[in-house]
N, C-alpha and C. Protein backbone atom coordinates (compact mmCIF):
# COMPACT_ATOMS: atom_id res chain seq x y z
N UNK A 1 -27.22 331.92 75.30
CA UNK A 1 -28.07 331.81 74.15
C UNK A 1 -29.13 330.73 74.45
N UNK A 2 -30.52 330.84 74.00
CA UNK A 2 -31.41 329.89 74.02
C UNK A 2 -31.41 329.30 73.44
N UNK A 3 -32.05 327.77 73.52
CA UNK A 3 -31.93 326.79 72.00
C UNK A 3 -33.17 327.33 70.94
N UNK A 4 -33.94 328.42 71.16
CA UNK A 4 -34.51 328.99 70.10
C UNK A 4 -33.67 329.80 69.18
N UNK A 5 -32.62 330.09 69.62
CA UNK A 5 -31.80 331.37 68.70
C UNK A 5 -30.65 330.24 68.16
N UNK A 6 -30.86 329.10 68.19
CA UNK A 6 -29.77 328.40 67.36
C UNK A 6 -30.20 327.83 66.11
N UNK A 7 -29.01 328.08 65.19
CA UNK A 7 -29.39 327.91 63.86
C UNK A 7 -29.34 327.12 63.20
N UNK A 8 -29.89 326.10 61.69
CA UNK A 8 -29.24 325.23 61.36
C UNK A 8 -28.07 325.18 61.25
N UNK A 9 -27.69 323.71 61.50
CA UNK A 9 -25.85 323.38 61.28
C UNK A 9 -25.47 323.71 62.16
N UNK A 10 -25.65 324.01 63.53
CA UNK A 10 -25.05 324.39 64.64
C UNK A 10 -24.92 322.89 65.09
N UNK A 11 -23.52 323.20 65.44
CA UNK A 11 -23.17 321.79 66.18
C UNK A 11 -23.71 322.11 67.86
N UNK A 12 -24.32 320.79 68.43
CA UNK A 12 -24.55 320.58 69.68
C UNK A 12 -24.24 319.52 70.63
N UNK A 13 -24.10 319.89 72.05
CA UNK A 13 -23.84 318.50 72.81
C UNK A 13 -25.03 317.98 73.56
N UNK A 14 -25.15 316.71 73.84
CA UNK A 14 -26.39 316.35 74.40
C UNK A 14 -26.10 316.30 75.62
N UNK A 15 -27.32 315.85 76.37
CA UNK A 15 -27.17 315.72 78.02
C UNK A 15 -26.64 314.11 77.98
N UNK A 16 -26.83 313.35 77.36
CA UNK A 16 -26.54 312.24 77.17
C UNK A 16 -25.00 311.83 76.78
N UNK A 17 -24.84 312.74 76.55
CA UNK A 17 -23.17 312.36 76.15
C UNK A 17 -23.16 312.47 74.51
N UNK A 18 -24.28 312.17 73.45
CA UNK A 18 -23.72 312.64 72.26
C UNK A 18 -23.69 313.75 71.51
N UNK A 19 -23.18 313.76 69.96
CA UNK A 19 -23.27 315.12 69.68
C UNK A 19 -24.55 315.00 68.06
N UNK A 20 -24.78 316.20 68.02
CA UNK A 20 -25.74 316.28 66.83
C UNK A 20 -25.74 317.49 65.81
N UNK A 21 -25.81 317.52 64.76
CA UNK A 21 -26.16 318.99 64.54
C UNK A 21 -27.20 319.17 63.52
N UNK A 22 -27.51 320.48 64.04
CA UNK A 22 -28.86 321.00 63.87
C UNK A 22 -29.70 321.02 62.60
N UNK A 23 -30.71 320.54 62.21
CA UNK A 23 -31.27 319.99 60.63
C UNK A 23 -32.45 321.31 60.19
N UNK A 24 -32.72 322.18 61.49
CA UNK A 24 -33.99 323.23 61.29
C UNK A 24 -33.96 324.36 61.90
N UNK A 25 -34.42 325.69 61.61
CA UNK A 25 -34.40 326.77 62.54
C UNK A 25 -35.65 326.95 63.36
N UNK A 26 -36.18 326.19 63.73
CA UNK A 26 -37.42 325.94 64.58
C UNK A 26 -37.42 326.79 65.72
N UNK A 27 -38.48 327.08 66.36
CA UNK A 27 -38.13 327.54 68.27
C UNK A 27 -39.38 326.57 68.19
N UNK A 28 -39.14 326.03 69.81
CA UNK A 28 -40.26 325.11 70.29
C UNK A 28 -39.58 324.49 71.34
N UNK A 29 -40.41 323.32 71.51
CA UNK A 29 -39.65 322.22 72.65
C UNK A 29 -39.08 320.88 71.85
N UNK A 30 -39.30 320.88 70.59
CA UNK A 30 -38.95 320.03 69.23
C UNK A 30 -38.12 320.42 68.49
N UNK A 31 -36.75 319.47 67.98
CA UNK A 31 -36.35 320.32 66.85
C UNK A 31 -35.84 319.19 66.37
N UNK A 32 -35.13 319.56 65.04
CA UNK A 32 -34.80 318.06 64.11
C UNK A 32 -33.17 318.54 64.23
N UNK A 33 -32.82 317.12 64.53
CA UNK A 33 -31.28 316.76 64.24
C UNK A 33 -30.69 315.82 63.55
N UNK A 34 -29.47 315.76 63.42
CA UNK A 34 -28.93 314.49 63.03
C UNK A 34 -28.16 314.14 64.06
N UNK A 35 -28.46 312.80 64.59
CA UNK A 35 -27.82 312.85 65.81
C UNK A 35 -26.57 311.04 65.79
N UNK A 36 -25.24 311.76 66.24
CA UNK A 36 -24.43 310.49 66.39
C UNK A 36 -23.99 309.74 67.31
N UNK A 37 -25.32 308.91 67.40
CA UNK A 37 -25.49 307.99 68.36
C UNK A 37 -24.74 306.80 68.22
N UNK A 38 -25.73 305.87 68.90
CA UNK A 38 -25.13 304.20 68.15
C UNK A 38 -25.03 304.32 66.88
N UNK A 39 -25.93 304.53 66.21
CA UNK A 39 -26.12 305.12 64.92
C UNK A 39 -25.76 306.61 64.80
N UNK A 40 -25.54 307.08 63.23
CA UNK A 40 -25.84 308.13 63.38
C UNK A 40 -27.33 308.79 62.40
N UNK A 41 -28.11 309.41 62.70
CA UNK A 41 -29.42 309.08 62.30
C UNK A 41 -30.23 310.63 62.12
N UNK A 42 -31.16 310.70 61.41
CA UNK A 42 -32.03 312.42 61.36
C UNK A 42 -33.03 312.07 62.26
N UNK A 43 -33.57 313.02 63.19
CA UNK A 43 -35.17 312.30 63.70
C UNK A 43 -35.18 314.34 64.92
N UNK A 44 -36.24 313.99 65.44
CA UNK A 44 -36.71 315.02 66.64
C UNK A 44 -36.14 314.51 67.58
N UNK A 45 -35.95 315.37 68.13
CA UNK A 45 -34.80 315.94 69.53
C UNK A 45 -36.01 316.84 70.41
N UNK A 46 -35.74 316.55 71.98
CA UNK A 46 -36.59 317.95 73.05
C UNK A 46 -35.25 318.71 73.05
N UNK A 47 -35.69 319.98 72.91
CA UNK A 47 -35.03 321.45 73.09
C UNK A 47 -34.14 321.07 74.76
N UNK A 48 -34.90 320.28 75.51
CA UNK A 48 -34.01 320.29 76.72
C UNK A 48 -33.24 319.53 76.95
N UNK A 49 -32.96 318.47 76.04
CA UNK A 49 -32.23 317.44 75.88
C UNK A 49 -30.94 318.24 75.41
N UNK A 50 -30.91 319.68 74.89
CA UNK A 50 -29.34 320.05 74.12
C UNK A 50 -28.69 320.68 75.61
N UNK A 51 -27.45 320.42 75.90
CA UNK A 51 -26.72 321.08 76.73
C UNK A 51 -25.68 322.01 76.33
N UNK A 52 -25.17 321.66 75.02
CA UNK A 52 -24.42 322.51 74.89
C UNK A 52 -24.52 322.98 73.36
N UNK A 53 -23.88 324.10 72.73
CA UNK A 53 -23.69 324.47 71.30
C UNK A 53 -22.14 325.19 71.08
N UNK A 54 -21.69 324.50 70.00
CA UNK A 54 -20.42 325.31 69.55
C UNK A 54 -20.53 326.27 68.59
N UNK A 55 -19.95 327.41 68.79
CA UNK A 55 -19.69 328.70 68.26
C UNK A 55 -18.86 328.79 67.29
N UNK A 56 -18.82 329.87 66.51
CA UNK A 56 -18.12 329.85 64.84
C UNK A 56 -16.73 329.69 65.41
N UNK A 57 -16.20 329.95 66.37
CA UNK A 57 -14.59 329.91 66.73
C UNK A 57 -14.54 328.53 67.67
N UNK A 58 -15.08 327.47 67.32
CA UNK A 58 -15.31 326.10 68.00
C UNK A 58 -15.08 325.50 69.65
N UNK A 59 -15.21 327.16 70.54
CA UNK A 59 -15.71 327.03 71.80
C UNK A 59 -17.08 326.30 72.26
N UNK A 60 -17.42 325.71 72.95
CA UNK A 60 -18.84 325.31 73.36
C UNK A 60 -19.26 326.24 74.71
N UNK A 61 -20.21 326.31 74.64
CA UNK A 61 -21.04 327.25 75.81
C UNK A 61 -22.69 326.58 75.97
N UNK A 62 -22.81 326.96 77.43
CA UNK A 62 -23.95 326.18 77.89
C UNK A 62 -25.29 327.19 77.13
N UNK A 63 -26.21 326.17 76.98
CA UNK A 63 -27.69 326.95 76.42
C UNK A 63 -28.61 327.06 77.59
N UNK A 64 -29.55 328.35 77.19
CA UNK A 64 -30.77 328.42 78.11
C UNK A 64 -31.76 327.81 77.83
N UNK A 65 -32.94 327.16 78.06
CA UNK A 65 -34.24 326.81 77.74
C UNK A 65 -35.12 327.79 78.51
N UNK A 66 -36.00 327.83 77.92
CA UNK A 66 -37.79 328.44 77.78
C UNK A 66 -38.08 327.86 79.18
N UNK A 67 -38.97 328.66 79.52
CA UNK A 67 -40.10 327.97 80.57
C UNK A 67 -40.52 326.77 80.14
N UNK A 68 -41.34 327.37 79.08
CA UNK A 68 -41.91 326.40 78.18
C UNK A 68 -40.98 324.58 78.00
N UNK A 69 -39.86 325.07 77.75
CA UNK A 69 -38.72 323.75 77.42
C UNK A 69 -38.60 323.01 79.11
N UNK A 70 -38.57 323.70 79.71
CA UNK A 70 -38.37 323.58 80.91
C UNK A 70 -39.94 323.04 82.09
N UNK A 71 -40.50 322.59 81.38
CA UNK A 71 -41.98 322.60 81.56
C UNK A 71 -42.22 321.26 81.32
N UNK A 72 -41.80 320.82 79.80
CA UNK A 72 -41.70 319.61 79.47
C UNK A 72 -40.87 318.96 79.76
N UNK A 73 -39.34 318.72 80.28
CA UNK A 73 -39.30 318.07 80.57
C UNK A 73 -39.28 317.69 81.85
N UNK A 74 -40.25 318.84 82.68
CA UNK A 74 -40.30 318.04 84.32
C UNK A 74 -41.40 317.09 83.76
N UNK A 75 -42.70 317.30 82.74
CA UNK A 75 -43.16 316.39 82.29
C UNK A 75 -42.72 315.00 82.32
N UNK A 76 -42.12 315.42 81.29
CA UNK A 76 -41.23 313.88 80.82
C UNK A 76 -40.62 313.27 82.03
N UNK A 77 -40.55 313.36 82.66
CA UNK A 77 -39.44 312.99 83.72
C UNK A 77 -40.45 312.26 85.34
N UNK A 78 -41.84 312.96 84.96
CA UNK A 78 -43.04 312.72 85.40
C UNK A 78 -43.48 311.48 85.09
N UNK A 79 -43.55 311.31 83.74
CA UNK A 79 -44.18 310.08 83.05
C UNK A 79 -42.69 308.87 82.85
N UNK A 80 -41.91 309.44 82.38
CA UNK A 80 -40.75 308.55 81.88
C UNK A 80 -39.88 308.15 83.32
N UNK A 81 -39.75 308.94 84.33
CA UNK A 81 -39.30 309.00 85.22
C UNK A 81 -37.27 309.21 84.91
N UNK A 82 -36.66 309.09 85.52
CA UNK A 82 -34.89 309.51 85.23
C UNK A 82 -34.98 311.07 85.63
């Protein structure tokens, strides 16, 4: 599944190690979460930052990204470097 076909309230895992779930049904390289970090907090998330999503039977499975998603963050990674 792509992170465009995921829906609000879908729980997700980050590349970072935390988890968030989903605040919008957006497609893009942006999407809003609530994410439980140090904090736990609402704000924008990159589409390539999600690694994983759990399913109505609370398996997790890996997501695809877009060209597009996949575009930005060689960007990011350009400018921000990591």
């Amino acid at each position: 599944m792509t992170t465009n076909e995921l829906k609000k309230g879908t729980r997700i895992h980050l590349k970072n190690g935390w988890y968030a779930t989903l605040m919008d049904n957006k497609k893009g390289t942006i999407r809003m979460a609530e994410v439980e970090g140090f904090y736990t907090e609402i704000g924008s998330i990159y589409a390539h930052d999600i690694a994983e999503y759990r399913d109505e039977h609370g398996e997790w499975h890996l997501v695809e990204h877009t060209k597009k998603q996949k575009e930005v963050e060689k960007m990011n990674r350009m400018i921000f470097g990591a």
